[in-house]
N, C-alpha and C. Protein backbone atom coordinates (compact mmCIF):
# COMPACT_ATOMS: atom_id res chain seq x y z
N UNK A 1 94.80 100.09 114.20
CA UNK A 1 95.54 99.34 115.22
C UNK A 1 95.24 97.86 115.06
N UNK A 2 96.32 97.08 115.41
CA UNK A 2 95.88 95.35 115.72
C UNK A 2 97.02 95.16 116.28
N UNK A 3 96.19 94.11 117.55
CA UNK A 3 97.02 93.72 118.34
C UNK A 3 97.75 94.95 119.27
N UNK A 4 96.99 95.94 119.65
CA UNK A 4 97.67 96.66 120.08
C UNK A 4 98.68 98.16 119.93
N UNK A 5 98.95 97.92 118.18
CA UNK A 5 99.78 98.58 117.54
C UNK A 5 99.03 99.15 116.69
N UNK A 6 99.86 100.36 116.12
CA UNK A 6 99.63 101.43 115.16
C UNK A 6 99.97 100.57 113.82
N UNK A 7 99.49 99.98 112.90
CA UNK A 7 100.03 99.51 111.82
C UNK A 7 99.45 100.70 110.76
N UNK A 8 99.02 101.50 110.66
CA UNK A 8 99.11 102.17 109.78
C UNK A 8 98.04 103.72 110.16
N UNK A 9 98.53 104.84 109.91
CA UNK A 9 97.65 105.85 110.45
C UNK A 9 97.64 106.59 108.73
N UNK A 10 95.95 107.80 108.38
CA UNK A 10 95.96 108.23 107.45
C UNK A 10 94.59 108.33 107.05
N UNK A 11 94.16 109.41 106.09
CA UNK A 11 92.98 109.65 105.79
C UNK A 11 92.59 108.09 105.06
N UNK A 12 91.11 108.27 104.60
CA UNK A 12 90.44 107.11 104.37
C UNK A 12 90.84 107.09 102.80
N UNK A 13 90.85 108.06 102.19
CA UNK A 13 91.26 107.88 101.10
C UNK A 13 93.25 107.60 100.42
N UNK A 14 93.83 107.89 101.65
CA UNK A 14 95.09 107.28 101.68
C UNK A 14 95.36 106.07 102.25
N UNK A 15 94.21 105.33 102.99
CA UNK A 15 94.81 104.32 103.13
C UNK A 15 94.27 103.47 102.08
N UNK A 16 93.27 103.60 101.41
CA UNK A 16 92.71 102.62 100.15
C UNK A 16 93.77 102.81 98.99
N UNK A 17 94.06 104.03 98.66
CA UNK A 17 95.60 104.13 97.87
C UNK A 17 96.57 103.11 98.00
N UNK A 18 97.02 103.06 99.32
CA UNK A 18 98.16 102.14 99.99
C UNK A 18 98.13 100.99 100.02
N UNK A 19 96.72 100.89 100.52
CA UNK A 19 96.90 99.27 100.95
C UNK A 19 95.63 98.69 100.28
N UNK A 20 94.87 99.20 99.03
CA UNK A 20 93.84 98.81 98.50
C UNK A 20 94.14 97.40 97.70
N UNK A 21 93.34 96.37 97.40
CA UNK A 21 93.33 95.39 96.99
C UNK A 21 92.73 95.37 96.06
N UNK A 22 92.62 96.40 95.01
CA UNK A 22 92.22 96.01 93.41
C UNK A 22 90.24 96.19 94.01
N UNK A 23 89.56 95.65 92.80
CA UNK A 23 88.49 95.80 92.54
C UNK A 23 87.83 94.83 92.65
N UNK A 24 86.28 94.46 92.93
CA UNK A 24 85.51 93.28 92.83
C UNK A 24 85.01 93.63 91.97
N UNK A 25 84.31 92.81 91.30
CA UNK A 25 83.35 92.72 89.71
C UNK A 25 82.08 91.69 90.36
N UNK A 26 81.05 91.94 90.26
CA UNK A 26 79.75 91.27 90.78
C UNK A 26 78.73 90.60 89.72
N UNK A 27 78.91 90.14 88.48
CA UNK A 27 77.85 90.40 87.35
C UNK A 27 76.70 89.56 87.72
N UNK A 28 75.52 89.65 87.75
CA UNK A 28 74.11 88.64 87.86
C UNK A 28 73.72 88.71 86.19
N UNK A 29 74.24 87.58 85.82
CA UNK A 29 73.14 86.93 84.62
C UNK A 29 71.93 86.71 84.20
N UNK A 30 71.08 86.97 83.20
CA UNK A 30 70.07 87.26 82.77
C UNK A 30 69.48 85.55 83.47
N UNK A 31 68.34 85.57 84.46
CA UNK A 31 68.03 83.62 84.62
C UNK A 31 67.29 83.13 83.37
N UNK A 32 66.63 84.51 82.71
CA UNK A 32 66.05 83.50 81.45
C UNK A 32 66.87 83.17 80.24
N UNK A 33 67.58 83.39 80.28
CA UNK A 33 68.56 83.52 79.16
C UNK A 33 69.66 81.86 79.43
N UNK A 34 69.90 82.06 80.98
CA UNK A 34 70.79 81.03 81.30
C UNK A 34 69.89 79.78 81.53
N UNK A 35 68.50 79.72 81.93
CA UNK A 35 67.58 78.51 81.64
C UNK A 35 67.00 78.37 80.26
N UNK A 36 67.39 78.75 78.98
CA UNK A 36 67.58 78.77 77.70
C UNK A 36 68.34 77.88 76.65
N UNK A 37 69.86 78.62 77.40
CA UNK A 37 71.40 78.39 77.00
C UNK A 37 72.51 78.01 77.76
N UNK A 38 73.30 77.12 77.71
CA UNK A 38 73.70 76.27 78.41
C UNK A 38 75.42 76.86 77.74
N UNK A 39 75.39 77.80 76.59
CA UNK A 39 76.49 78.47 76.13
C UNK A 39 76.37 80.27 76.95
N UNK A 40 75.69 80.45 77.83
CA UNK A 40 75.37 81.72 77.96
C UNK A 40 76.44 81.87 79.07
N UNK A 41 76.63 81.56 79.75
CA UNK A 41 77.92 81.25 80.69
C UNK A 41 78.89 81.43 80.43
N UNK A 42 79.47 80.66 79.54
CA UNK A 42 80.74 80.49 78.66
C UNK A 42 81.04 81.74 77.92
N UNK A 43 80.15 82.27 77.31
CA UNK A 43 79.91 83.22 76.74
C UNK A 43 79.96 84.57 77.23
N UNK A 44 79.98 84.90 78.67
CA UNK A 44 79.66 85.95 79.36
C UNK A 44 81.79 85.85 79.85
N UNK A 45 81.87 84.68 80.62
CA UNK A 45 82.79 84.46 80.61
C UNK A 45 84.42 85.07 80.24
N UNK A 46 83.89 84.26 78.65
CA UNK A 46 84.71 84.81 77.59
C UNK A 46 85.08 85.90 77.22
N UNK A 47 83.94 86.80 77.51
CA UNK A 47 84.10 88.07 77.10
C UNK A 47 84.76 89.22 78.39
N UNK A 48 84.28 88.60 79.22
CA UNK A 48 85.57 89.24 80.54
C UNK A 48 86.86 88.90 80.30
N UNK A 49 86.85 87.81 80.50
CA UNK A 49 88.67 87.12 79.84
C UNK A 49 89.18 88.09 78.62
N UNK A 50 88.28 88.26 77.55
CA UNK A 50 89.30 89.57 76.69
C UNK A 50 89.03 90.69 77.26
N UNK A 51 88.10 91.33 78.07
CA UNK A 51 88.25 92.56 77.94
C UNK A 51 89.13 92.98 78.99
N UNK A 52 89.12 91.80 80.20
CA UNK A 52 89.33 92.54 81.41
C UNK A 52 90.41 91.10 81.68
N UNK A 53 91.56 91.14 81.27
CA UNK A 53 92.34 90.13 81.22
C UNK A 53 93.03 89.69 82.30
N UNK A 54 93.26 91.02 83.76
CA UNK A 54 93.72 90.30 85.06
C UNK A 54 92.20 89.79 85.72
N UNK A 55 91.30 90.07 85.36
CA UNK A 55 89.95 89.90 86.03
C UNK A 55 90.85 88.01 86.98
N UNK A 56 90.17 87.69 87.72
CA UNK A 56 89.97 86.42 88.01
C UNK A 56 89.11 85.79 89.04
N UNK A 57 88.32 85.11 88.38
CA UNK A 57 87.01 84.88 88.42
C UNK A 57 87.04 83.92 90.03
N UNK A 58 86.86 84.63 90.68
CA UNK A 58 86.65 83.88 92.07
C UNK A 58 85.47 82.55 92.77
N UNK A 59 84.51 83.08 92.15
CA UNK A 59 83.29 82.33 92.40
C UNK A 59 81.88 82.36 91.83
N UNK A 60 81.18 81.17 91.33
CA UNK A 60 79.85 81.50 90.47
C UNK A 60 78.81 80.56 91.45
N UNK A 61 77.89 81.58 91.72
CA UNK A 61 76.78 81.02 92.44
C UNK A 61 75.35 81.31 91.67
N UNK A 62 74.80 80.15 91.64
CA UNK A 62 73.90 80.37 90.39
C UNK A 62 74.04 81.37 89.13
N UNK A 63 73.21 82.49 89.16
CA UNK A 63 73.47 83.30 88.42
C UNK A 63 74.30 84.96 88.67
N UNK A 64 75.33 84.24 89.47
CA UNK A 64 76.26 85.34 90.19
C UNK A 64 77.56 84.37 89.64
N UNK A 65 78.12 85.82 89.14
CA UNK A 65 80.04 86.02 89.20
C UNK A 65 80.52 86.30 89.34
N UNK A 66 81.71 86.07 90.33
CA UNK A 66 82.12 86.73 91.37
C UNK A 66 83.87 87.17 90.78
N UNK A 67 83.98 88.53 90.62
CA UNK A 67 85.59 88.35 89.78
C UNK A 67 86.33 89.62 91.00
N UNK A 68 87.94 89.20 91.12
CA UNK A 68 88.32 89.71 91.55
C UNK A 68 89.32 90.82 90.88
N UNK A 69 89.73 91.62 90.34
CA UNK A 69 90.88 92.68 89.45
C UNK A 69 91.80 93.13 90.67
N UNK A 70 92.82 92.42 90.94
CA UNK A 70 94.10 92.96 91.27
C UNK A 70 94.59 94.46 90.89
N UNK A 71 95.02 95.06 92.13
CA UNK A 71 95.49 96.54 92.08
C UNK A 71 96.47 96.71 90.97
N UNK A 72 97.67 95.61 90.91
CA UNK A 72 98.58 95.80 89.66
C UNK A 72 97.97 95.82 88.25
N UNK A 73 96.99 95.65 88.21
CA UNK A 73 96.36 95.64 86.73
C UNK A 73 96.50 97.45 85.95
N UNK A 74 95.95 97.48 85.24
CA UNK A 74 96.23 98.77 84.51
C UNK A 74 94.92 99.18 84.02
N UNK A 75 94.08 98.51 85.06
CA UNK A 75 92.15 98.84 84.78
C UNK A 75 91.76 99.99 85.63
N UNK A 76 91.65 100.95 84.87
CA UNK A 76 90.64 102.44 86.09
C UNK A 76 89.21 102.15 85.69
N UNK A 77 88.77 103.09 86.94
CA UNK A 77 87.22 102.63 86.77
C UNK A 77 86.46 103.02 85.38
N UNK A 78 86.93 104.04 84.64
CA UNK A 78 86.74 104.43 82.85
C UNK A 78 86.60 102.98 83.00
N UNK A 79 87.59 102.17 82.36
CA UNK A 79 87.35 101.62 81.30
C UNK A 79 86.96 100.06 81.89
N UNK A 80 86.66 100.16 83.23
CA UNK A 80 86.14 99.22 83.31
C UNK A 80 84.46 99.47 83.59
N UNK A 81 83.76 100.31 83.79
CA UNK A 81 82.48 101.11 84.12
C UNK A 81 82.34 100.43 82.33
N UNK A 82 82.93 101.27 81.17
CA UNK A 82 82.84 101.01 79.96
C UNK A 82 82.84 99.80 79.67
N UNK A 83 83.33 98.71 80.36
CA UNK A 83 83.14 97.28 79.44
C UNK A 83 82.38 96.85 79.91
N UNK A 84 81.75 96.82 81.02
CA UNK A 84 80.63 96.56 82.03
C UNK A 84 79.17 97.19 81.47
N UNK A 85 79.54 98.32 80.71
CA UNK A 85 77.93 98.67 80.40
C UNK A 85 77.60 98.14 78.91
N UNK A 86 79.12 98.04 77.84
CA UNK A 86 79.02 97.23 77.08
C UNK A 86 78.67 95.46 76.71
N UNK A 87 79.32 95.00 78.13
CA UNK A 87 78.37 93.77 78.14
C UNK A 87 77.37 93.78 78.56
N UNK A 88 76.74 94.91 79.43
CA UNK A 88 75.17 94.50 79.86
C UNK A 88 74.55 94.70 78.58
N UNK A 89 74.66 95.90 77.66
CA UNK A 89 73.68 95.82 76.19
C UNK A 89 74.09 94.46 75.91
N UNK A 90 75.19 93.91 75.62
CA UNK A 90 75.24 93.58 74.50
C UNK A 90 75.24 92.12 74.84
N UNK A 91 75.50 91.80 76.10
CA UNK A 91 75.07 89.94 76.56
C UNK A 91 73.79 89.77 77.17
N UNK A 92 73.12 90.86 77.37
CA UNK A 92 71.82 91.18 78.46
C UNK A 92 71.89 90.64 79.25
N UNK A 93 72.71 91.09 80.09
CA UNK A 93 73.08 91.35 81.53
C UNK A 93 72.01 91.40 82.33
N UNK A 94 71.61 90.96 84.07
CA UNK A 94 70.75 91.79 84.56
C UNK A 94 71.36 92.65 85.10
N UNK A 95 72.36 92.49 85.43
CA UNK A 95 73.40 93.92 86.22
C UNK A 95 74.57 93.17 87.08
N UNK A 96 75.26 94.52 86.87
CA UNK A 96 76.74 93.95 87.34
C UNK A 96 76.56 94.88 88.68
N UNK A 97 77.55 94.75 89.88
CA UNK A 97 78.27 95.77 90.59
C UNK A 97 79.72 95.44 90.73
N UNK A 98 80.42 96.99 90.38
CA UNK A 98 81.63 97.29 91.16
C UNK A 98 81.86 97.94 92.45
N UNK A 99 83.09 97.01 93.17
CA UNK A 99 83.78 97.95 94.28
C UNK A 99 84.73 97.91 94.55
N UNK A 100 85.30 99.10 95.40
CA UNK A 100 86.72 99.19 95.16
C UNK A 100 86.64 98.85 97.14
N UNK A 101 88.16 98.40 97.66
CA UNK A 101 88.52 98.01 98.68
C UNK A 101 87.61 98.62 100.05
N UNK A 102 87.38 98.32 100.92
CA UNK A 102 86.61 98.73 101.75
C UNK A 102 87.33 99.01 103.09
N UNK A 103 87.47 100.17 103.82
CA UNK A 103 88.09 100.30 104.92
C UNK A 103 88.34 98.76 105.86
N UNK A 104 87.11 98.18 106.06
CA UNK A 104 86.86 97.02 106.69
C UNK A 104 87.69 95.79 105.91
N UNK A 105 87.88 95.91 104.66
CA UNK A 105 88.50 94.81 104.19
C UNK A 105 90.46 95.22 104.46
N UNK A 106 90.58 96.23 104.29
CA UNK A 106 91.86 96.81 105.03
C UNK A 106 92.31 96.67 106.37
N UNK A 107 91.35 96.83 107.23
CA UNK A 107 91.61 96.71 108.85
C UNK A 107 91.56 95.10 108.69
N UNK A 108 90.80 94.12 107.92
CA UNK A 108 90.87 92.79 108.06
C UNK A 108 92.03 92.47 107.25
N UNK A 109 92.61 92.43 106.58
CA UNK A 109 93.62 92.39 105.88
C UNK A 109 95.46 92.45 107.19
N UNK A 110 94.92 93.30 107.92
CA UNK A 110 96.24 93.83 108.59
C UNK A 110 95.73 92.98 110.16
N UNK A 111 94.50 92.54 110.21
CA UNK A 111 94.63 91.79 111.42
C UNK A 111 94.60 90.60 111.70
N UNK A 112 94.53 89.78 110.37
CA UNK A 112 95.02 88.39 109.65
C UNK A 112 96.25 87.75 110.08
N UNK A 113 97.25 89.46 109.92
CA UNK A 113 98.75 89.08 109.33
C UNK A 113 98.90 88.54 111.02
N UNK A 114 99.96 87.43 110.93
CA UNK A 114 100.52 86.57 111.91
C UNK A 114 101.39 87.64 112.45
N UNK A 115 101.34 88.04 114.13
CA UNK A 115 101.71 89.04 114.74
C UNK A 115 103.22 87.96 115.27
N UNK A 116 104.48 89.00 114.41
CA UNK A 116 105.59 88.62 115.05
C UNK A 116 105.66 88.73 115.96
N UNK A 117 106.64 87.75 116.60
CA UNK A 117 107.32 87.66 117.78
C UNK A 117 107.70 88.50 118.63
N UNK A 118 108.82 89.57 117.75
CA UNK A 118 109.36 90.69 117.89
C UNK A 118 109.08 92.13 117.20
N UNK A 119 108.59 92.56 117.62
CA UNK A 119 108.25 93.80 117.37
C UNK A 119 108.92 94.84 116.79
N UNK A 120 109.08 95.40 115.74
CA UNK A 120 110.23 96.72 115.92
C UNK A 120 109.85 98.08 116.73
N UNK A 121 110.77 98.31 116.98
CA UNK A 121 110.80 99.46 117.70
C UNK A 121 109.57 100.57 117.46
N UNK A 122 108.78 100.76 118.72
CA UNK A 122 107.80 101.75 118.84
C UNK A 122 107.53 103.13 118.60
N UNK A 123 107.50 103.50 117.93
CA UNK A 123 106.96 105.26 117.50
C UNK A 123 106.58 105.92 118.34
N UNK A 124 107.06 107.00 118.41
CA UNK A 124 106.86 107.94 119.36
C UNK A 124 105.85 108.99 119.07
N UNK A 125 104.58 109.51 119.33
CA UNK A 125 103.58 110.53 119.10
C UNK A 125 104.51 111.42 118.33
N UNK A 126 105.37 111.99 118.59
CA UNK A 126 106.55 113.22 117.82
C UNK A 126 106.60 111.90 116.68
N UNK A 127 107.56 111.24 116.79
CA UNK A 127 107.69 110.28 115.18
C UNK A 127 106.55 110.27 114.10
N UNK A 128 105.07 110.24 114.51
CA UNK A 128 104.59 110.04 114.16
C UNK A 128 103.55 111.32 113.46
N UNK A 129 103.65 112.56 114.24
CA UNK A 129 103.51 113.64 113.81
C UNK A 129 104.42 114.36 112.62
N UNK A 130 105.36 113.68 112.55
CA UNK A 130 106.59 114.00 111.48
C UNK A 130 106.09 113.51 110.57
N UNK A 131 105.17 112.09 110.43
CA UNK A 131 105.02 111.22 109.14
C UNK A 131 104.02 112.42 108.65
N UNK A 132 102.92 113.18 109.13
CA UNK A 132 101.48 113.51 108.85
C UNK A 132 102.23 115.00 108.37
């Protein structure tokens, strides 16, 4: 509900289907490696950009990178679990995390949206037992 209204009813795993927003990517960089190399960055970087090509890199806080993967992408968790464990061998990683949309980021998502003016027409408990 927001604002009052039913904006969307459904198990937890149908509404992340529906209205999920793609994936976060979390990677923490090795600190000795990056107080070393001043290419280790660039380098870690780079190698998301080919593997994971909608990735887009939202935010870097010290040795945090923050990437976001859009739902339209054509990345399942295979093969992104797989490039993720391939760069931790192989850039020495200290560790990444993935996640996928969070109920809470869904209910915030739908209570953002600027509540029209006008409303459409209200659902009826029967209407709505028809959808389920």
């Amino acid at each position: 509900m927001a604002a009052g209204h039913f904006e969307c009813i459904g198990s937890t795993q149908y509404l992340r289907t529906k209205f999920g927003q793609g994936y976060s990517l979390i990677i923490k960089l090795n600190p000795d490696i990056v107080a070393e190399s001043d290419m280790y960055l660039d380098k870690v970087q780079h190698y998301i950009e080919d593997r994971l090509p909608s990735a887009l890199l939202r935010d870097i806080h010290q040795t945090l990178l923050f990437y976001h993967i859009p739902p339209e992408s054509d990345v399942t968790w295979a093969s992104l679990f797989s490039v993720m464990e391939e760069a931790k061998a192989g850039l020495q990683l200290e560790d990444y995390q993935v996640g996928d949309t969070t109920l809470e980021q869904i209910f915030l998502s739908f209570a953002k949206q600027p509540q029209a003016t006008e409303r459409p027409k209200r659902k009826s408990l029967s209407d709505i037992a028809e959808i389920l």
